[in-house]
C-alpha atoms as a PDB file:
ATOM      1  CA  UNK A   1      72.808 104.547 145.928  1.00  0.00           C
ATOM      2  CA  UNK A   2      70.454 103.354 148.585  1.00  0.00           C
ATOM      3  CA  UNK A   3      69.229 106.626 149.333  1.00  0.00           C
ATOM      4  CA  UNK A   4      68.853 107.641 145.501  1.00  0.00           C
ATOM      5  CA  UNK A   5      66.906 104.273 144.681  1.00  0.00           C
ATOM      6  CA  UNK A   6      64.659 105.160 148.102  1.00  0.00           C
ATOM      7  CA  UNK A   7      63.917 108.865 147.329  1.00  0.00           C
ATOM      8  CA  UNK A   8      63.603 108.395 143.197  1.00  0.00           C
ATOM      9  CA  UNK A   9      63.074 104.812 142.919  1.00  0.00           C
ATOM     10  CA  UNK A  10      65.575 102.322 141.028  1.00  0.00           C
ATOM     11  CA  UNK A  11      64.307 102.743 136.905  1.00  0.00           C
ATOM     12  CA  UNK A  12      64.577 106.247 137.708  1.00  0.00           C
ATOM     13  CA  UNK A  13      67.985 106.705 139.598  1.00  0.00           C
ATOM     14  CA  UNK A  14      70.758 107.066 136.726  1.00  0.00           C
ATOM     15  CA  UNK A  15      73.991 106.273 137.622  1.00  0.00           C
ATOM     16  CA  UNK A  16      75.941 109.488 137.394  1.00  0.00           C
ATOM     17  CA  UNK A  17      73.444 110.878 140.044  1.00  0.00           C
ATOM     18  CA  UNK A  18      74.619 107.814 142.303  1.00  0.00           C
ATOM     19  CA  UNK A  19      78.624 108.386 141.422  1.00  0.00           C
ATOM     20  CA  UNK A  20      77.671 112.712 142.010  1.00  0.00           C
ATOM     21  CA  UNK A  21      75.846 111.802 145.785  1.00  0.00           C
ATOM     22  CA  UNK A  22      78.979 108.922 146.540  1.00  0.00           C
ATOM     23  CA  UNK A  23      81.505 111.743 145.584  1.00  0.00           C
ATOM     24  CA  UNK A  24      82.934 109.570 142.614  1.00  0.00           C
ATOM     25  CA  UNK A  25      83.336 109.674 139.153  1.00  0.00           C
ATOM     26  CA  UNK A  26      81.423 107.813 136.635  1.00  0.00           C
ATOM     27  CA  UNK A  27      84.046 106.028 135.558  1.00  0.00           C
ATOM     28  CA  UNK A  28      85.197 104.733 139.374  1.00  0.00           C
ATOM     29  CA  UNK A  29      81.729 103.700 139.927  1.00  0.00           C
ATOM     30  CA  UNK A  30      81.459 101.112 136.514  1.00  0.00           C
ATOM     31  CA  UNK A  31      84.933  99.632 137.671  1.00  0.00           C
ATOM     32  CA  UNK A  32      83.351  98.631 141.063  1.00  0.00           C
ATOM     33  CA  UNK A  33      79.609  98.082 139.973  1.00  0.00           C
ATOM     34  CA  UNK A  34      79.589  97.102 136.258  1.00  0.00           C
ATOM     35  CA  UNK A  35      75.825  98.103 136.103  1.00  0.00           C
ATOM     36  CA  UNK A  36      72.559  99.538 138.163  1.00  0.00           C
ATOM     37  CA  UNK A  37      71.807  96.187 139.022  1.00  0.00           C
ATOM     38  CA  UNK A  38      74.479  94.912 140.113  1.00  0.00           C
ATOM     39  CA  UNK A  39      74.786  98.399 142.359  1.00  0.00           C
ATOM     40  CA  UNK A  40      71.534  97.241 143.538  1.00  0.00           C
ATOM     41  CA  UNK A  41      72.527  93.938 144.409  1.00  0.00           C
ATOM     42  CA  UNK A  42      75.185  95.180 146.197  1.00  0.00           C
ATOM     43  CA  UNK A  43      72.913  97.095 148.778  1.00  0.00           C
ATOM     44  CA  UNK A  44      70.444  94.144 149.170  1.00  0.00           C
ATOM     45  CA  UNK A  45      74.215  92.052 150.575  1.00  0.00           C
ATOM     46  CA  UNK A  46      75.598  94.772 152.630  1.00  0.00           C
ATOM     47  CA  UNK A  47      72.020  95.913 153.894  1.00  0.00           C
ATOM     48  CA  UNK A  48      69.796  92.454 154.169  1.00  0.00           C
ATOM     49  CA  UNK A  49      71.791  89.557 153.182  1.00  0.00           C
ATOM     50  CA  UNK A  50      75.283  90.008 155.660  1.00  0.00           C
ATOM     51  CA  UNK A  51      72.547  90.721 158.694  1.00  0.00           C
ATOM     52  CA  UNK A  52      71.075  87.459 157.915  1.00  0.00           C
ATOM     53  CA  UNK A  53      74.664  85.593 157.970  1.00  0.00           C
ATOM     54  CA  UNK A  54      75.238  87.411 161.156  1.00  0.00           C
ATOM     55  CA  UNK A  55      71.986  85.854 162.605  1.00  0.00           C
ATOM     56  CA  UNK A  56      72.713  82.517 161.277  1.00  0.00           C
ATOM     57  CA  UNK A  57      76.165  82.945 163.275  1.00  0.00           C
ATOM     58  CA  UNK A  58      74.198  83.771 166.592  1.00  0.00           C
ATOM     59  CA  UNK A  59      71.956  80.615 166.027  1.00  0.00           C
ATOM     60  CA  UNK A  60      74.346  78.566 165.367  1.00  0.00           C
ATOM     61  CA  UNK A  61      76.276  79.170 169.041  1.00  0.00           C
ATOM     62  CA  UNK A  62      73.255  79.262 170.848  1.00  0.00           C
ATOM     63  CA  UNK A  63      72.529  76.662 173.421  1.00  0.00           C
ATOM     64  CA  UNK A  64      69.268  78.310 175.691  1.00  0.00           C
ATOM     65  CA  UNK A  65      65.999  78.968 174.891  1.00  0.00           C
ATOM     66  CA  UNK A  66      64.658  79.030 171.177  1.00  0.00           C
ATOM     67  CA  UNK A  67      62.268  82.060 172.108  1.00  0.00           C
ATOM     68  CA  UNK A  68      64.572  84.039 174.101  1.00  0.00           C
ATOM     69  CA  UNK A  69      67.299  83.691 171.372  1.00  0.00           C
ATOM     70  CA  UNK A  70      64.390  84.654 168.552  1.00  0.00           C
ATOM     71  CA  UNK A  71      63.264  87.571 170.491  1.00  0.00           C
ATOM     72  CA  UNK A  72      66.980  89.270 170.758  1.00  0.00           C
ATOM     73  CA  UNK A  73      67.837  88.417 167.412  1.00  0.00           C
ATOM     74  CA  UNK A  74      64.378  89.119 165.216  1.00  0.00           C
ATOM     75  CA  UNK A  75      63.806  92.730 168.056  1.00  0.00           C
ATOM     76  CA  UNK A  76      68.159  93.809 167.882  1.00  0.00           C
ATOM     77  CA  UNK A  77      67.863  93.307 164.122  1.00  0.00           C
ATOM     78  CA  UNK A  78      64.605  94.757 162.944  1.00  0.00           C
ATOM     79  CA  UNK A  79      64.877  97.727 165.158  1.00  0.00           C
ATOM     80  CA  UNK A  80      68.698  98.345 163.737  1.00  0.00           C
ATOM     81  CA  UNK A  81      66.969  97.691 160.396  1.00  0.00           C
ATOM     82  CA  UNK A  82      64.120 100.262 160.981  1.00  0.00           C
ATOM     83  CA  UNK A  83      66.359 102.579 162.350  1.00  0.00           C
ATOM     84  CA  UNK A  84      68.796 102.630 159.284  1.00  0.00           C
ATOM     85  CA  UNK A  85      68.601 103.318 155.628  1.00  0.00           C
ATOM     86  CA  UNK A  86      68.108  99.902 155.171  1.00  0.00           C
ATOM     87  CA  UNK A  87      64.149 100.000 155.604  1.00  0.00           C
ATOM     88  CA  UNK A  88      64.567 101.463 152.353  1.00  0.00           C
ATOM     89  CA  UNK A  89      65.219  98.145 150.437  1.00  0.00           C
ATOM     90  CA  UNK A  90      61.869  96.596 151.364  1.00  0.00           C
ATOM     91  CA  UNK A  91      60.264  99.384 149.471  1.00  0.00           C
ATOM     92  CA  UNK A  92      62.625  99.144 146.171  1.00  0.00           C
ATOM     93  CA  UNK A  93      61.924  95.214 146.333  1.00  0.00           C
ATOM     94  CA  UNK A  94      58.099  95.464 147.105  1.00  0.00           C
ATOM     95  CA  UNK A  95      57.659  98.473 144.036  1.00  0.00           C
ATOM     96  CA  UNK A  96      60.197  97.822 141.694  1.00  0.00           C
ATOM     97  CA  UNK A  97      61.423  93.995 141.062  1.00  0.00           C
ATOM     98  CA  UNK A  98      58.511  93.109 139.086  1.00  0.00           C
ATOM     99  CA  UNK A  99      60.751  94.992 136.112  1.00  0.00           C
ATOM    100  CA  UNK A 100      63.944  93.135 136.833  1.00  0.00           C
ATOM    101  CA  UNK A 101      63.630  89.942 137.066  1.00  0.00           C
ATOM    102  CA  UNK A 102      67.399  89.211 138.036  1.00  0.00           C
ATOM    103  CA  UNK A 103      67.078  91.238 141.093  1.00  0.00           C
ATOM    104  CA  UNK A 104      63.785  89.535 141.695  1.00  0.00           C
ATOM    105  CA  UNK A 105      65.687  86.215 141.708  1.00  0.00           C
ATOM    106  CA  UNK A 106      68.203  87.644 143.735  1.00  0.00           C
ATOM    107  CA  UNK A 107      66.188  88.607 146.298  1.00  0.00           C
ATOM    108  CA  UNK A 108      64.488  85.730 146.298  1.00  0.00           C
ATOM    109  CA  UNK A 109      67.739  83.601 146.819  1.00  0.00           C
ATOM    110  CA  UNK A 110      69.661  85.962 148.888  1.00  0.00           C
ATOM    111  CA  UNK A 111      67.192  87.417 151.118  1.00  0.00           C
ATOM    112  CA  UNK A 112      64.248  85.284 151.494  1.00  0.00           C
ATOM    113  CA  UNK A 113      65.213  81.697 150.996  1.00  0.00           C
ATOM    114  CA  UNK A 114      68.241  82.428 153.895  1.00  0.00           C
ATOM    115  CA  UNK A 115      65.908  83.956 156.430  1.00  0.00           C
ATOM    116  CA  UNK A 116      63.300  81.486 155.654  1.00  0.00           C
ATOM    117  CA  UNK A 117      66.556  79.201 156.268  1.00  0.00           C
ATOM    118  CA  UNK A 118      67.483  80.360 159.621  1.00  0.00           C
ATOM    119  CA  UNK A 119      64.135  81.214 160.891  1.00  0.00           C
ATOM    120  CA  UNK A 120      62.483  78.028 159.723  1.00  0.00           C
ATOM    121  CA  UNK A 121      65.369  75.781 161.174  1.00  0.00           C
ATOM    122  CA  UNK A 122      65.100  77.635 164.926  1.00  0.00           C
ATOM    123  CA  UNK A 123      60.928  77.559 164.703  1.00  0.00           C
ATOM    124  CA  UNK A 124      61.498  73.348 163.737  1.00  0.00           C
ATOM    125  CA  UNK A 125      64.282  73.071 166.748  1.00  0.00           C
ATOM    126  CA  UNK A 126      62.004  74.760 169.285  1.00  0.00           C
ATOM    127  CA  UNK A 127      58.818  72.490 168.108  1.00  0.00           C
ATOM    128  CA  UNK A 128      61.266  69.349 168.823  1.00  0.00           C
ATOM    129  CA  UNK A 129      62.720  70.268 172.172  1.00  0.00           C
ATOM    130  CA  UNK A 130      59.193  71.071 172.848  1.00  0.00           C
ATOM    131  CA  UNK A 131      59.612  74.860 173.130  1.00  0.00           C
ATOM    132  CA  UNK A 132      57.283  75.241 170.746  1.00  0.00           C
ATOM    133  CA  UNK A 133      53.576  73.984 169.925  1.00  0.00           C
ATOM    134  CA  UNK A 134      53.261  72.144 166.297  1.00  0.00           C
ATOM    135  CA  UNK A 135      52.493  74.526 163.515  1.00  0.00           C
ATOM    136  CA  UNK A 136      53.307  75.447 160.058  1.00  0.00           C
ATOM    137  CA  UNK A 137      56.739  76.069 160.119  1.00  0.00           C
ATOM    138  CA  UNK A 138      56.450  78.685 156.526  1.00  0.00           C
ATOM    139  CA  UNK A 139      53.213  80.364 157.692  1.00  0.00           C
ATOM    140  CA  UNK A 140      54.740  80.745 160.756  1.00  0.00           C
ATOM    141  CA  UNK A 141      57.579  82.260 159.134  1.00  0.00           C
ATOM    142  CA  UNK A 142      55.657  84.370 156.815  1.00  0.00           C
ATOM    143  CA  UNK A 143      53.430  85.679 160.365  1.00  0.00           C
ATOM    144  CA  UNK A 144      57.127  86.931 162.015  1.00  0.00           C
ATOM    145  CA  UNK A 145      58.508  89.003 158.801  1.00  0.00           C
ATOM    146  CA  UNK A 146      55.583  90.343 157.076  1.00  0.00           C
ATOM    147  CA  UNK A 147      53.887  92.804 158.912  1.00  0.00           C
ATOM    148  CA  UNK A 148      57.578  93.928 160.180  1.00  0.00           C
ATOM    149  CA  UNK A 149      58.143  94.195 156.292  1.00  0.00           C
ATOM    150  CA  UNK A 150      55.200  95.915 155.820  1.00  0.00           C
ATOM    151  CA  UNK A 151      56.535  98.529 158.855  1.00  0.00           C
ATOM    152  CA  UNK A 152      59.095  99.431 157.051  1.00  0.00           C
ATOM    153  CA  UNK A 153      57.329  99.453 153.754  1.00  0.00           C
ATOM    154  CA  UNK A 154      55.084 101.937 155.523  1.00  0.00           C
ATOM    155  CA  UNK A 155      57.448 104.425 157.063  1.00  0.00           C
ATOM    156  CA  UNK A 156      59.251 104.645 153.003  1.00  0.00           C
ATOM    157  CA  UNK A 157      55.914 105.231 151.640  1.00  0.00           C
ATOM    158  CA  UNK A 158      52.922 106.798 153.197  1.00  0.00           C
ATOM    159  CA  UNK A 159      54.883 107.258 156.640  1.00  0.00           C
ATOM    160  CA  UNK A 160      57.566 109.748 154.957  1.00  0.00           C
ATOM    161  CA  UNK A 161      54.766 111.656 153.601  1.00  0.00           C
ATOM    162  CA  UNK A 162      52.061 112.134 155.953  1.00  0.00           C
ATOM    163  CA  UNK A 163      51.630 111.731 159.742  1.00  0.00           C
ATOM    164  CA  UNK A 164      50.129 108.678 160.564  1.00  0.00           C
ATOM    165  CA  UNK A 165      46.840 108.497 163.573  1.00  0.00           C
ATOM    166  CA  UNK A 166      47.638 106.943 165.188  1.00  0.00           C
ATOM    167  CA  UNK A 167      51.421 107.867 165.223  1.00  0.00           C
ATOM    168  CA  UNK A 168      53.172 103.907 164.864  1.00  0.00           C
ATOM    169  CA  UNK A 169      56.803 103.829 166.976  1.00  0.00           C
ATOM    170  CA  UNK A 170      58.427 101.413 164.874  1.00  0.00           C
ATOM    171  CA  UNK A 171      61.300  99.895 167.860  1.00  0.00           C
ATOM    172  CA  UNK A 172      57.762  99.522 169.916  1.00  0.00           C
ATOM    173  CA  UNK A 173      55.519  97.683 167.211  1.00  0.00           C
ATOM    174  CA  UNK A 174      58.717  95.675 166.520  1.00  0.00           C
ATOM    175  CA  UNK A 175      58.967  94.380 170.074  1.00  0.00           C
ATOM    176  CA  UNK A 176      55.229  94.134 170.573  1.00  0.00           C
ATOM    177  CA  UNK A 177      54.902  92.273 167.420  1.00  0.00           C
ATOM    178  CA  UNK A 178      57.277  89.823 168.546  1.00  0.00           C
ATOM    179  CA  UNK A 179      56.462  88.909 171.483  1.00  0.00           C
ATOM    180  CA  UNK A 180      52.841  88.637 170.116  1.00  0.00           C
ATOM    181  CA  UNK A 181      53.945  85.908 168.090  1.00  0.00           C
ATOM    182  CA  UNK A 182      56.517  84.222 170.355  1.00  0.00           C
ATOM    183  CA  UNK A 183      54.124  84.049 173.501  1.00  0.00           C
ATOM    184  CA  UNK A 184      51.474  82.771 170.556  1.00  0.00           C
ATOM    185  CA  UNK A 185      53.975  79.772 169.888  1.00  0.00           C
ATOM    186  CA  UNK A 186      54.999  79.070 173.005  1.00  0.00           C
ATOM    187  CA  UNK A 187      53.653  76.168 174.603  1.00  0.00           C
ATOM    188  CA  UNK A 188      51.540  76.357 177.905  1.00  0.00           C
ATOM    189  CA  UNK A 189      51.830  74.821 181.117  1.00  0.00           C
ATOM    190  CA  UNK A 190      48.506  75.753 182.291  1.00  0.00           C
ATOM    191  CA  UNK A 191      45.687  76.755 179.967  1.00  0.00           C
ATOM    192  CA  UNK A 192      46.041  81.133 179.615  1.00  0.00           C
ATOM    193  CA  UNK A 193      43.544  82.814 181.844  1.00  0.00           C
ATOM    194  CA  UNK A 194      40.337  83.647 180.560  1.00  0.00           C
ATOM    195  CA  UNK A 195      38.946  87.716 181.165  1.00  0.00           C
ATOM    196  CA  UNK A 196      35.968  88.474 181.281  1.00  0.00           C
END
């Protein structure tokens, strides 16, 4: 389904091309998914929603550094996230909810308000241990996820099309963009060096 939606887009995939690509009858697909959207829901929880339980888990066993924990979990996931299928979904969301509201509000609850959950609530506990300098915690937020968003957004759109000058390694921008951010948060000891 993921792949359909991707390549065709979601208004345009019909359901007995899904059931022909999964190897299934029409029939055994309605008995599991009683409609497109809730097939489509179904790839947003297995793809973006389960990822962001798992890195709720992590937080919540965590006991070291805010920053070192955020740049293993937000650099293991969005690599494994750019690397997969999955990519795919930011695409389908970004192009298509505007015509389905219910996935729209899905989304929205599923998706965003949990990694705005997690993220927020590790960005607040490194500001109070005094990890982190005092900032907005939701534009801070919004700064991690939405140019890596916009990566993957990129590499389902114009990336899959046409080469891109210069060529953008995703795993590399990932890390890079992290750590941009992270060291950007991070508070100082000693004022950064100046160069000329």
């Amino acid at each position: 389904a993921l792949t359909l939606f991707v390549e065709k887009g979601f208004a345009s995939t019909r359901t007995d091309e899904v059931a022909l690509r999964a190897g299934v009858s029409k029939g055994t697909l309605y008995l599991y998914f009683p409609s497109k959207e809730d097939l489509l829901k179904a790839v947003i929880a297995q793809q973006l929603s389960e990822r962001i339980a798992e890195g709720a888990a992590m937080a919540a066993v965590h006991s070291g550094s805010i920053a070192t924990l955020l740049r293993t979990m937000l650099a293991d996931w969005w690599t494994q996230l750019y690397d997969s299928p999955a990519a795919g979904v930011f695409k389908l969301v970004i192009t298509e909810v505007r015509n389905f509201p219910e996935i729209a509000e899905y989304y929205q609850r599923e998706v965003v308000a949990r990694a705005h959950e997690v993220l927020g609530g590790l960005l607040r506990e490194g500001m109070a241990r005094g990890e982190f300098r005092a900032v907005p915690v939701d534009a801070a937020v919004h700064s991690l996820l939405f140019p890596l968003i916009m990566l993957c957004l990129h590499k389902h759109s114009l990336g899959a099309c046409m080469p891109c000058e210069p060529h953008i390694d995703g795993p590399v921008f990932i890390r890079q963009h992290i750590d941009l951010l992270l060291d950007g948060l991070c508070l100082r000891t000693e004022p950064p060096p100046i160069h000329p």
